[in-house]
C-alpha atoms as a PDB file:
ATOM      1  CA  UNK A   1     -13.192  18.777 -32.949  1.00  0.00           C
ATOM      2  CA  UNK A   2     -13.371  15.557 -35.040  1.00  0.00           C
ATOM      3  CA  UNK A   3     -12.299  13.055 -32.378  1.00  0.00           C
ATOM      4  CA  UNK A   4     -12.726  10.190 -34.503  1.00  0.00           C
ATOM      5  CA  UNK A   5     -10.295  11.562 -36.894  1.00  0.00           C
ATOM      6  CA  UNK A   6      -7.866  12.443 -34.152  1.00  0.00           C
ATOM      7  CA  UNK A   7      -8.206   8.612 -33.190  1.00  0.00           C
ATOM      8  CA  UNK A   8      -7.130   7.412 -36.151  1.00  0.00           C
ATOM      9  CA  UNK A   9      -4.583   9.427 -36.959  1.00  0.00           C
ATOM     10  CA  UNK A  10      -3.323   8.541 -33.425  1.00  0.00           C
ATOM     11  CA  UNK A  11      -3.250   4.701 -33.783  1.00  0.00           C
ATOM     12  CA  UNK A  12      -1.370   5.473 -36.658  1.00  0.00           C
ATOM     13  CA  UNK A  13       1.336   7.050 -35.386  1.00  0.00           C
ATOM     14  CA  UNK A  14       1.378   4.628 -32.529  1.00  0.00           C
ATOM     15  CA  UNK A  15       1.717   1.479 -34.960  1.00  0.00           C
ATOM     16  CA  UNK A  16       4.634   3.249 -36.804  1.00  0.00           C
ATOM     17  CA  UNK A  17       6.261   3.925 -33.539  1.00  0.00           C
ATOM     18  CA  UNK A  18       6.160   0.451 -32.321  1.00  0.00           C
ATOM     19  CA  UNK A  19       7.237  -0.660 -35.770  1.00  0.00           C
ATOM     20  CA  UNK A  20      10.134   1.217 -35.666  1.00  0.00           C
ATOM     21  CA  UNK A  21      10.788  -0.203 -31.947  1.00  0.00           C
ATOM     22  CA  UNK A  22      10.079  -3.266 -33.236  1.00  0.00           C
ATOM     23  CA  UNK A  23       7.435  -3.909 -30.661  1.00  0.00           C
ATOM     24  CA  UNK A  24       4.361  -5.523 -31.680  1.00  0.00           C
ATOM     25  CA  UNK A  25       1.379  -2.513 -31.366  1.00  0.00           C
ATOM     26  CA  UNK A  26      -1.215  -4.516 -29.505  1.00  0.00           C
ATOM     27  CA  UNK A  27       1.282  -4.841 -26.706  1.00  0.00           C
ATOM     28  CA  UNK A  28       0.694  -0.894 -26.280  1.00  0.00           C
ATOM     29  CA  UNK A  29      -2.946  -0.365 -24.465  1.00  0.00           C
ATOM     30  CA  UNK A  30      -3.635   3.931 -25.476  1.00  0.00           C
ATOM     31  CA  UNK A  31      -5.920   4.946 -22.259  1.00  0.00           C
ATOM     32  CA  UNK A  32      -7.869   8.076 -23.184  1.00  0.00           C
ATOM     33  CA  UNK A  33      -7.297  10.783 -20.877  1.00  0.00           C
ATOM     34  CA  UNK A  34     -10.640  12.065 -20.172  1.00  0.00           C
ATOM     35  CA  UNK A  35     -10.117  14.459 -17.133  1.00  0.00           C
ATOM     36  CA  UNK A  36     -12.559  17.281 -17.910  1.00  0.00           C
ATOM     37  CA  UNK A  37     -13.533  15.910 -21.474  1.00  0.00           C
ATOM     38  CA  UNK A  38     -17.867  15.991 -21.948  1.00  0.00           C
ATOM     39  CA  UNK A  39     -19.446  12.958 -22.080  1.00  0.00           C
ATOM     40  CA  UNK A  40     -19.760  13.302 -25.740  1.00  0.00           C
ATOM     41  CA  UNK A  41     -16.333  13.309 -26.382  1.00  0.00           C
ATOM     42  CA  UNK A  42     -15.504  10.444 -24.458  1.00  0.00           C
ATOM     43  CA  UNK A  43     -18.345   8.074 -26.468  1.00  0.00           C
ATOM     44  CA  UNK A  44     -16.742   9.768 -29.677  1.00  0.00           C
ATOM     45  CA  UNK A  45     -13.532   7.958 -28.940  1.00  0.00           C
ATOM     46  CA  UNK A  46     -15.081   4.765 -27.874  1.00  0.00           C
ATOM     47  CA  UNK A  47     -17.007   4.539 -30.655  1.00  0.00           C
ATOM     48  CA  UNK A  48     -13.631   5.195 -32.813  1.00  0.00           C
ATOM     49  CA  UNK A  49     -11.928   2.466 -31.024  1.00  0.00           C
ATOM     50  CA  UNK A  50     -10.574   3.618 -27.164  1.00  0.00           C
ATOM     51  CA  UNK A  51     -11.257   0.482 -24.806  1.00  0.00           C
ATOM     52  CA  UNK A  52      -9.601   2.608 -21.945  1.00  0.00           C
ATOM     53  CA  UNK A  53     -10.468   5.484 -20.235  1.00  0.00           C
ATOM     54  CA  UNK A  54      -8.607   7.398 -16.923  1.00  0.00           C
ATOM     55  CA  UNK A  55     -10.044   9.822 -14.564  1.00  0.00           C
ATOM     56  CA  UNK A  56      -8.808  11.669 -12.127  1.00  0.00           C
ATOM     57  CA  UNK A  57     -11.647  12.634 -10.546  1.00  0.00           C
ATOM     58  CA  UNK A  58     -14.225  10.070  -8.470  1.00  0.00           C
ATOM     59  CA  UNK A  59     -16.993  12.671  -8.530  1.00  0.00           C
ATOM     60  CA  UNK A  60     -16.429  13.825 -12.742  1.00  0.00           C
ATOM     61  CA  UNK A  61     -15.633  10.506 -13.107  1.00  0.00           C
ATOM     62  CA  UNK A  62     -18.635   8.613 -11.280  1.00  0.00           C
ATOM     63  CA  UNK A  63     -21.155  10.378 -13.751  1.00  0.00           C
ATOM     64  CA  UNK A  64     -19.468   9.369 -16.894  1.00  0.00           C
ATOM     65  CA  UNK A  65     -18.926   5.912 -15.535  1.00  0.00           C
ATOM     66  CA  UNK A  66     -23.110   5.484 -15.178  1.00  0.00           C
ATOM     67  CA  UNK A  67     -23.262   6.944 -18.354  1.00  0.00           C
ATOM     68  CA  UNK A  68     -21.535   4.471 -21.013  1.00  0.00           C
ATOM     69  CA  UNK A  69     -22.972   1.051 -21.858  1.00  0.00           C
ATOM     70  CA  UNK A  70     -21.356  -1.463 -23.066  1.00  0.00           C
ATOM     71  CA  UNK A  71     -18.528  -0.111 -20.137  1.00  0.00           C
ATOM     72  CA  UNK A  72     -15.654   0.961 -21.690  1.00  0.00           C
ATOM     73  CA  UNK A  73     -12.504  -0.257 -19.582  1.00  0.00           C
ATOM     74  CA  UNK A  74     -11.976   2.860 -16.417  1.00  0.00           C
ATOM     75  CA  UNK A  75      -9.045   3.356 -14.786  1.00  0.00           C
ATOM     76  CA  UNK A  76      -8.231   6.017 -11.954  1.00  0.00           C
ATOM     77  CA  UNK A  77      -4.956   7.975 -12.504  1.00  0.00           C
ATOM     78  CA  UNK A  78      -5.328  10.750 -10.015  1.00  0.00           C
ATOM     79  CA  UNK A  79      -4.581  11.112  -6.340  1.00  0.00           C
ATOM     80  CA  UNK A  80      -6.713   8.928  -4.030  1.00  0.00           C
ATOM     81  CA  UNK A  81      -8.076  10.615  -0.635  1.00  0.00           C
ATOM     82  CA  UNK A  82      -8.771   7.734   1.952  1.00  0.00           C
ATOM     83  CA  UNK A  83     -12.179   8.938   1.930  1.00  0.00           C
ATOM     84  CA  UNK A  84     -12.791   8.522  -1.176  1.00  0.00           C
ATOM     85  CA  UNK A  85     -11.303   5.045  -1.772  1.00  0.00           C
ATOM     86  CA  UNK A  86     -14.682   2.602  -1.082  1.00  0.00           C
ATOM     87  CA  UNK A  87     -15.891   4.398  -4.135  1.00  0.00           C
ATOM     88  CA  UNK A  88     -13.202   3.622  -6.337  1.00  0.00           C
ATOM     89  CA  UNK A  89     -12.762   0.470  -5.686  1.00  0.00           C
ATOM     90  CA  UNK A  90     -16.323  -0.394  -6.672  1.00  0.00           C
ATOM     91  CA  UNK A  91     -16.306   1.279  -9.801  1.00  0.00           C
ATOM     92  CA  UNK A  92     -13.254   1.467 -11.627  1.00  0.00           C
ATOM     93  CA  UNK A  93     -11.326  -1.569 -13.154  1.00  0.00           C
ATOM     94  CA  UNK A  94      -8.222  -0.330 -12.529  1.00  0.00           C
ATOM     95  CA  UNK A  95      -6.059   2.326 -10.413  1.00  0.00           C
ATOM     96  CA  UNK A  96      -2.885   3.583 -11.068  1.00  0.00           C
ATOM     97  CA  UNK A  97      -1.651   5.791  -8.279  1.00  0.00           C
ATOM     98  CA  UNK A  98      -1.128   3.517  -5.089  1.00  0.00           C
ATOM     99  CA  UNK A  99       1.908   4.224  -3.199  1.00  0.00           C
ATOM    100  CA  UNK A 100       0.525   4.251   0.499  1.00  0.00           C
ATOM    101  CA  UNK A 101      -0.363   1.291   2.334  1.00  0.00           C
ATOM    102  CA  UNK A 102      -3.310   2.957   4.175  1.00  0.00           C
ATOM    103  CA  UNK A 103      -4.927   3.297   0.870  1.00  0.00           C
ATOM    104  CA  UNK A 104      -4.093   0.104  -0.614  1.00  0.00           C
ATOM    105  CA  UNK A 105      -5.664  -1.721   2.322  1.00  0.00           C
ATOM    106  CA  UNK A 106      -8.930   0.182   2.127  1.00  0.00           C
ATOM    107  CA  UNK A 107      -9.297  -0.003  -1.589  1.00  0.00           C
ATOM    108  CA  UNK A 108      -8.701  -3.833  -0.915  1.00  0.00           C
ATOM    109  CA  UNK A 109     -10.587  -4.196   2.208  1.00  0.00           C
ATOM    110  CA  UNK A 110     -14.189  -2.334   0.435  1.00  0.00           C
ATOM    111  CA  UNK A 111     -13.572  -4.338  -3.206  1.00  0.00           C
ATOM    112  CA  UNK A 112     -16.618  -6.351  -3.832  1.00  0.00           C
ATOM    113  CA  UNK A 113     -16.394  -9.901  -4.283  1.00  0.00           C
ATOM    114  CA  UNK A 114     -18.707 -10.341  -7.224  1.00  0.00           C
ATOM    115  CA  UNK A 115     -16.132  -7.673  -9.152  1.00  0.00           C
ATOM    116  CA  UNK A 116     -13.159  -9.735  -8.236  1.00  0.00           C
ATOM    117  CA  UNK A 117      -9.783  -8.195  -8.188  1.00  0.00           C
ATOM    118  CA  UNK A 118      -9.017  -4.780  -8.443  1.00  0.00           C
ATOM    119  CA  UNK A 119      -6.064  -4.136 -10.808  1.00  0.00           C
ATOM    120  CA  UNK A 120      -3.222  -1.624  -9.633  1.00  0.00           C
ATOM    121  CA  UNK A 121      -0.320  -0.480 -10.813  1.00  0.00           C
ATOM    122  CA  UNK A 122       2.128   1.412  -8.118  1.00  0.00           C
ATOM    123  CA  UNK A 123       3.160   4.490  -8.492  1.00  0.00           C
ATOM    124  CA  UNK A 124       6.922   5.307  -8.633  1.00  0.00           C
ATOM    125  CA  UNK A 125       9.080   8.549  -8.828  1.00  0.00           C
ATOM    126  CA  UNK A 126      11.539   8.246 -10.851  1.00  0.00           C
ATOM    127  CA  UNK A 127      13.070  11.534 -10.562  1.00  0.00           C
ATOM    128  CA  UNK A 128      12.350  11.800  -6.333  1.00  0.00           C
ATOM    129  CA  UNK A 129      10.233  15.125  -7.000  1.00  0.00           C
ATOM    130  CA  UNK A 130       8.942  16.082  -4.078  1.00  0.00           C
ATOM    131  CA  UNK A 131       5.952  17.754  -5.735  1.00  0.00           C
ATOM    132  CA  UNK A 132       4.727  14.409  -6.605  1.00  0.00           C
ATOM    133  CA  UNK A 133       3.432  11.656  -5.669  1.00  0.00           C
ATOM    134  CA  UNK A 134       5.178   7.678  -6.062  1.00  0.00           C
ATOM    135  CA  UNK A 135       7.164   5.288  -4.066  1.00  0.00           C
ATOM    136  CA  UNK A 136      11.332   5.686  -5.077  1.00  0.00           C
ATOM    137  CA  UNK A 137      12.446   3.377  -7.451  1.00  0.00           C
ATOM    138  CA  UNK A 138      14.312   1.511  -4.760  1.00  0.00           C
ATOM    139  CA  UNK A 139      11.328   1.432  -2.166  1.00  0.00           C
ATOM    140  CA  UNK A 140       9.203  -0.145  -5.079  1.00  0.00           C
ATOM    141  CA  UNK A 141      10.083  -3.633  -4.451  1.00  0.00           C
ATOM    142  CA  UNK A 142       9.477  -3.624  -0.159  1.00  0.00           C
ATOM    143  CA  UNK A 143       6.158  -1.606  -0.631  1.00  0.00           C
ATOM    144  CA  UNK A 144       4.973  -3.948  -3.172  1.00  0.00           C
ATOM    145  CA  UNK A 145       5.485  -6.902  -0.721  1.00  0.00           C
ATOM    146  CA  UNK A 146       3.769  -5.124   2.156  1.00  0.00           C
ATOM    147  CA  UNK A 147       1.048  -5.744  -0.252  1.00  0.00           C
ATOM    148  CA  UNK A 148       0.784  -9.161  -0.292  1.00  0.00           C
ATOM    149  CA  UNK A 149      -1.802  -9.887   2.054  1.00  0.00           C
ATOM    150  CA  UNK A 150      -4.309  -8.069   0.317  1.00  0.00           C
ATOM    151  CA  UNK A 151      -6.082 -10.555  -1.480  1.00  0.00           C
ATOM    152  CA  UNK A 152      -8.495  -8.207  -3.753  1.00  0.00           C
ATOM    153  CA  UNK A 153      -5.931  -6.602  -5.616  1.00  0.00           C
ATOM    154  CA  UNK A 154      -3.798  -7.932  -8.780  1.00  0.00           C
ATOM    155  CA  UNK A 155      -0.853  -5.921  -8.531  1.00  0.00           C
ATOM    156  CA  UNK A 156       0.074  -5.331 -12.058  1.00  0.00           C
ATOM    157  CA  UNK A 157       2.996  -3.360 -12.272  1.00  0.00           C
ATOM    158  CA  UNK A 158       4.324   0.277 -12.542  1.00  0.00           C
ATOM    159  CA  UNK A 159       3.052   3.866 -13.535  1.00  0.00           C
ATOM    160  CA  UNK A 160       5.040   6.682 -13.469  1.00  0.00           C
ATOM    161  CA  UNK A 161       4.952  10.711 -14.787  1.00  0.00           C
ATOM    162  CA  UNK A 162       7.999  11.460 -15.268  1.00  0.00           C
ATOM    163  CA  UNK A 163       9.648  15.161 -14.974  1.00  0.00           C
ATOM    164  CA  UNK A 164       8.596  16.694 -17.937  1.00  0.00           C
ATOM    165  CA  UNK A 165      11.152  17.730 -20.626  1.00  0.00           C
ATOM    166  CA  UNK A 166      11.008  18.113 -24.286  1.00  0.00           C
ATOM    167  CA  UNK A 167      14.464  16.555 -25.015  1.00  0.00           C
ATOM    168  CA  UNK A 168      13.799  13.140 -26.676  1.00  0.00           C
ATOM    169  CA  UNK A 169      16.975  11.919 -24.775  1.00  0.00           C
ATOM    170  CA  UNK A 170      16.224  12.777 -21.850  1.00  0.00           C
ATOM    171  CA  UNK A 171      12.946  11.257 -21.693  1.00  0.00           C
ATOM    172  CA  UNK A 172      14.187   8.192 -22.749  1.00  0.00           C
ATOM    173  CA  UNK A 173      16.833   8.115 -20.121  1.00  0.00           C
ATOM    174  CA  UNK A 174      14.199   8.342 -17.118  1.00  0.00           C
ATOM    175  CA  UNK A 175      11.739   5.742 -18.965  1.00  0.00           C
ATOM    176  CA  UNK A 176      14.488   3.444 -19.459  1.00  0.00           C
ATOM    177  CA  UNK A 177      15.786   3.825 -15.606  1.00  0.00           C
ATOM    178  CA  UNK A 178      11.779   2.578 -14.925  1.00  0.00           C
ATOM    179  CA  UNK A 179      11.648  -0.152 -17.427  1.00  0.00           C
ATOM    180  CA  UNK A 180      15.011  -1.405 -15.848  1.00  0.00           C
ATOM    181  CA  UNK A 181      13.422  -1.214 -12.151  1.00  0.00           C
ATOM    182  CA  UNK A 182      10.393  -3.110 -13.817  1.00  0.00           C
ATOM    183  CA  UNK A 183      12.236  -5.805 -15.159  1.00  0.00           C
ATOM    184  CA  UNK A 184      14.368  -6.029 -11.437  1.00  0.00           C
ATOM    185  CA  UNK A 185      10.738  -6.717 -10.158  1.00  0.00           C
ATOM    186  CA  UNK A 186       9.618  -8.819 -12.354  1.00  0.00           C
ATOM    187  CA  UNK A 187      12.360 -12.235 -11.571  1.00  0.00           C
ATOM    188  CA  UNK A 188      10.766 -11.730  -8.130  1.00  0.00           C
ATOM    189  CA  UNK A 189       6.621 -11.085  -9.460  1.00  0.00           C
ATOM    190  CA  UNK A 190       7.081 -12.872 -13.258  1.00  0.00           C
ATOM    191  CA  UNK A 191       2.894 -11.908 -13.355  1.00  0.00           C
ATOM    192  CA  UNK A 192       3.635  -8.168 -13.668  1.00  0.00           C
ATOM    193  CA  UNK A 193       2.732  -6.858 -17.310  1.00  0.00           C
ATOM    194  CA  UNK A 194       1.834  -3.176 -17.143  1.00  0.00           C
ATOM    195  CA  UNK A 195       4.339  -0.371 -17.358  1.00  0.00           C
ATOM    196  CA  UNK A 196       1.826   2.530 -17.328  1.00  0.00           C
ATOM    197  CA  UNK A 197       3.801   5.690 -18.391  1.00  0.00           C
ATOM    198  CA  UNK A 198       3.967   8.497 -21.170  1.00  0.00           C
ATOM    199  CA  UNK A 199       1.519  11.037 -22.294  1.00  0.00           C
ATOM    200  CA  UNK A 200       1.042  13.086 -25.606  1.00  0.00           C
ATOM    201  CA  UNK A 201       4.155  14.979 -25.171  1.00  0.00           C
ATOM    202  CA  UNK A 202       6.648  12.037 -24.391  1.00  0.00           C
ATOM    203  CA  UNK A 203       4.816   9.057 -25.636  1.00  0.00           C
ATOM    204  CA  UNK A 204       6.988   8.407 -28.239  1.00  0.00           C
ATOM    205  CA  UNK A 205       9.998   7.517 -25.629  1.00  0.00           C
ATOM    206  CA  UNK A 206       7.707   5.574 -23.817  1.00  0.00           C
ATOM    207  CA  UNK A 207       6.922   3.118 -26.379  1.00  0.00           C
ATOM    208  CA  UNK A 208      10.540   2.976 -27.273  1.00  0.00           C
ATOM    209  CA  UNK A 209      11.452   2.103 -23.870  1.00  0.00           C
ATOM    210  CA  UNK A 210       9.096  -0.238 -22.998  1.00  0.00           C
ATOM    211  CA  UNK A 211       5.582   0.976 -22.387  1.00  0.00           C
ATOM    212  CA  UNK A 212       2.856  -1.454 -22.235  1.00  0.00           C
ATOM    213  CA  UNK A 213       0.476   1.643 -21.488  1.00  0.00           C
ATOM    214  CA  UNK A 214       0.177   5.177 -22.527  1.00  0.00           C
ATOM    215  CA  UNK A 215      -2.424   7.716 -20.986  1.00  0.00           C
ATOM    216  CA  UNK A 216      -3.402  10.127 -23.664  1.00  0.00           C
ATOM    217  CA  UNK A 217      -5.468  13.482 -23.037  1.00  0.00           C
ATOM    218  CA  UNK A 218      -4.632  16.082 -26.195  1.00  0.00           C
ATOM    219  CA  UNK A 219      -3.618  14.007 -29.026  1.00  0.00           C
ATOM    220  CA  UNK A 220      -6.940  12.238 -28.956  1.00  0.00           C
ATOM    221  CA  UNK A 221      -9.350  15.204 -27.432  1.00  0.00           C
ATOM    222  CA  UNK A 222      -7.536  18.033 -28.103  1.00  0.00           C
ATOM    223  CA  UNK A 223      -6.483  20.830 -26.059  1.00  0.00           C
ATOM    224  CA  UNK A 224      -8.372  20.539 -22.431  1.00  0.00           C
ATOM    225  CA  UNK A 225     -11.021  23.143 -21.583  1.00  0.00           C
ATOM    226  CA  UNK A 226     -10.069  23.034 -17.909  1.00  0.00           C
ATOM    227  CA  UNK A 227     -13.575  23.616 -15.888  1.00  0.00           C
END
């Protein structure tokens, strides 16, 4: 697997898509999906340009994280157990997946100082799957002001993951629906920035509809060897 290669060819395809969006390519941040991926692999695609990584895992991802230096940028894009939170809010940069108070609070409440903020994005469901996790579009804006309080955290803006289809129209239908709800919040939060969504299937949508982030596993490390 030549992940440098797969890097590059990446970017590329990212630039043309924001070209043809007429978006400006270093308003789109590609986070390497690492879930799973060797240590080897991830330094491969920091060396070939990745700044951002996302785990899912605090234990995978704890080992890795002790393991790269200069840091690369970490993010946490998996489900959060309470009992795990402490932990990830010392060591990652950003997390993706808050949509319950409980766990906002304690990610907040065990952030060190010296670190200072902790950037999240909340979680939404745009298609009200009951599989997944996410606040509904319409709860987004009341949950994010029950947030307010909690000084160590820069709320940054939305994530979502979307039901997955391969129909280019549909995708863009659902990513649009978000980036409206984003824009809704932001005449009411005018700091927000991030609208973490799309993957290596639907990416392409995202982008088109607004996608300041995209969280990429296979396009840049290949097919996942699930342990």
């Amino acid at each position: 697997m030549d992940i440098e290669k797969n890097v590059k060819s990446f970017l590329e395809k990212v630039n043309r898509v924001c070209n043809e969006s007429k978006r400006d390519p270093s308003e789109v941040v590609v986070l390497g999906a690492s879930k799973s991926q060797e240590l080897a692999s991830i330094k491969s695609a920091y060396l070939a340009g990745i700044q951002h990584f996302g785990e899912n895992f605090l234990q995978e991802a704890e080992v890795k994280i002790r393991s790269i230096d200069p840091p690369p940028c970490w993010h946490f894009i998996g489900s959060i157990q309470s009992r795990k939170a402490k932990k990830i809010s010392s060591l990652f940069h950003w997390v993706h997946t808050l949509d319950r108070f409980k766990v906002a609070k304690l990610l907040n409440d065990h952030r060190p100082n010296y670190l200072g903020k902790l950037n999240v994005c909340v979680q939404v469901n745009p298609d009200n799957e009951v599989s997944k996790s996410g606040i509904r579009l319409e709860e987004s804006e009341e949950f994010i002001l029950s947030l307010k309080d909690l000084y160590m955290l820069n709320v940054r803006g939305l994530m979502a993951i979307p039901k997955y289809t391969e129909d280019n129209k549909q995708q863009r239908e659902v990513f649009a629906k978000i980036q409206i709800k984003f824009k809704e919040l932001k005449k009411n939060f005018p700091h927000f920035d991030t609208l973490s969504m799309g993957m290596s299937e639907d990416y392409r949508s995202a982008i088109q509809e607004g996608a300041t982030m995209i969280r990429i596993g296979t396009n840049i490390f290949g097919k996942r060897n699930e342990k």
